[in-house]
Protein backbone atom coordinates (compact mmCIF):
# COMPACT_ATOMS: atom_id res chain seq x y z
CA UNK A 1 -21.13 -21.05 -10.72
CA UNK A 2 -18.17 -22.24 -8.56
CA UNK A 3 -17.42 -20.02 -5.33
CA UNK A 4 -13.71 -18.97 -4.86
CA UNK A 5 -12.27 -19.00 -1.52
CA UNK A 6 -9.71 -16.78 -0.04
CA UNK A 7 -7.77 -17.97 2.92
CA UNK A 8 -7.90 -16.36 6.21
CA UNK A 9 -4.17 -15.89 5.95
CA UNK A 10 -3.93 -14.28 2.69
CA UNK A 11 -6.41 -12.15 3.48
CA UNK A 12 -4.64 -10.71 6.85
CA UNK A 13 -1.18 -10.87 5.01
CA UNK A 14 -2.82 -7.89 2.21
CA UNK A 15 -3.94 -6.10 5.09
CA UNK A 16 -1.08 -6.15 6.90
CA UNK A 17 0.65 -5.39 2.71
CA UNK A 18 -1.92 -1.98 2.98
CA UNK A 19 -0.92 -1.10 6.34
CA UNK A 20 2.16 -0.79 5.56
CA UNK A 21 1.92 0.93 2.65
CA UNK A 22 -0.53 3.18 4.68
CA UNK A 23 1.87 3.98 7.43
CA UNK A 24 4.63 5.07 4.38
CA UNK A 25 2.39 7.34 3.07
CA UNK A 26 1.56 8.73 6.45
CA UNK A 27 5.28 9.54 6.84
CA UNK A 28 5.78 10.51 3.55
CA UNK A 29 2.73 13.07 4.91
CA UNK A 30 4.70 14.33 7.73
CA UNK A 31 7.98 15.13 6.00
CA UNK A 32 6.16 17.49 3.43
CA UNK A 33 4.32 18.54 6.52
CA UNK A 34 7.83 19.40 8.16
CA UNK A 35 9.53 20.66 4.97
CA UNK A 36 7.00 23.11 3.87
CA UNK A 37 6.52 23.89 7.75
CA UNK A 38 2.72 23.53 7.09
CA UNK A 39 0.34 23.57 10.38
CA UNK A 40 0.27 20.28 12.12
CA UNK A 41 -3.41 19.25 11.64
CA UNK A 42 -2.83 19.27 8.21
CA UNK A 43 -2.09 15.40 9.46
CA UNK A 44 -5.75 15.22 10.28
CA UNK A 45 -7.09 16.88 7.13
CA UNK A 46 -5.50 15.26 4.47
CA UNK A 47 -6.26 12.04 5.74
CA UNK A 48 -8.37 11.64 2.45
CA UNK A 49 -5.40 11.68 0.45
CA UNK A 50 -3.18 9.43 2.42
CA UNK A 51 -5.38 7.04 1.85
CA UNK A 52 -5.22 7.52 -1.85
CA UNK A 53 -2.14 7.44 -2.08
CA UNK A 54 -1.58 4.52 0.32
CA UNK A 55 -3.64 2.41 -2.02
CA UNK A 56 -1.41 3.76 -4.85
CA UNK A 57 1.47 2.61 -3.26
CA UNK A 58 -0.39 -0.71 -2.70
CA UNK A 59 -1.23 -0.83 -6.60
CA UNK A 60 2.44 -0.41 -7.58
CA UNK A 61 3.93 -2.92 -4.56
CA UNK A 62 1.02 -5.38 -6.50
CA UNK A 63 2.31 -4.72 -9.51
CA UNK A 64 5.63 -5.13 -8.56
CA UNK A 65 4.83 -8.65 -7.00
CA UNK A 66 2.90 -9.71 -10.26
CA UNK A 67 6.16 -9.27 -12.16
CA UNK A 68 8.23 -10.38 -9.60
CA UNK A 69 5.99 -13.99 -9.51
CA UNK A 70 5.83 -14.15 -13.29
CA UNK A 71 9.92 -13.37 -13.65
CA UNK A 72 9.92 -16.86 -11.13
CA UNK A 73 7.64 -18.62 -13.14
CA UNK A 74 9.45 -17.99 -16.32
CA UNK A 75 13.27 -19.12 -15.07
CA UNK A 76 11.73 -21.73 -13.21
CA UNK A 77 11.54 -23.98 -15.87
């Protein structure tokens, strides 16, 4: 069976793709924190489902670039 290979760089470029998407759904955290004037370590606690939802947010941004790179592919020719 034939080993695939990932670069280095595309490896550190998704991270840095989940990061981001990590940090949005940290502040998407702290302005339903601030709007239902919940208890501050409420940041700390529901860091379980921040990261849920930052890898939802990952799953749609990959979805999004799948159809973005197909879309390309198909008016390229």
């Amino acid at each position: 069976m034939k080993d695939i290979v990932i670069p280095a760089a595309v490896v550190r470029r998704e991270i840095i793709i989940w990061l981001c998407c990590f940090v949005a759904a940290n502040i998407v955290n702290w302005v339903v924190i601030i709007k239902f004037a919940t208890p501050w370590y409420e940041i700390f606690s529901q860091i379980g489902y921040v990261t849920i939802t930052s890898f939802v947010f990952y799953g749609l941004l990959l979805m999004l670039r799948a159809a973005w790179w197909l879309l390309s592919r198909v008016f390229k020719k």
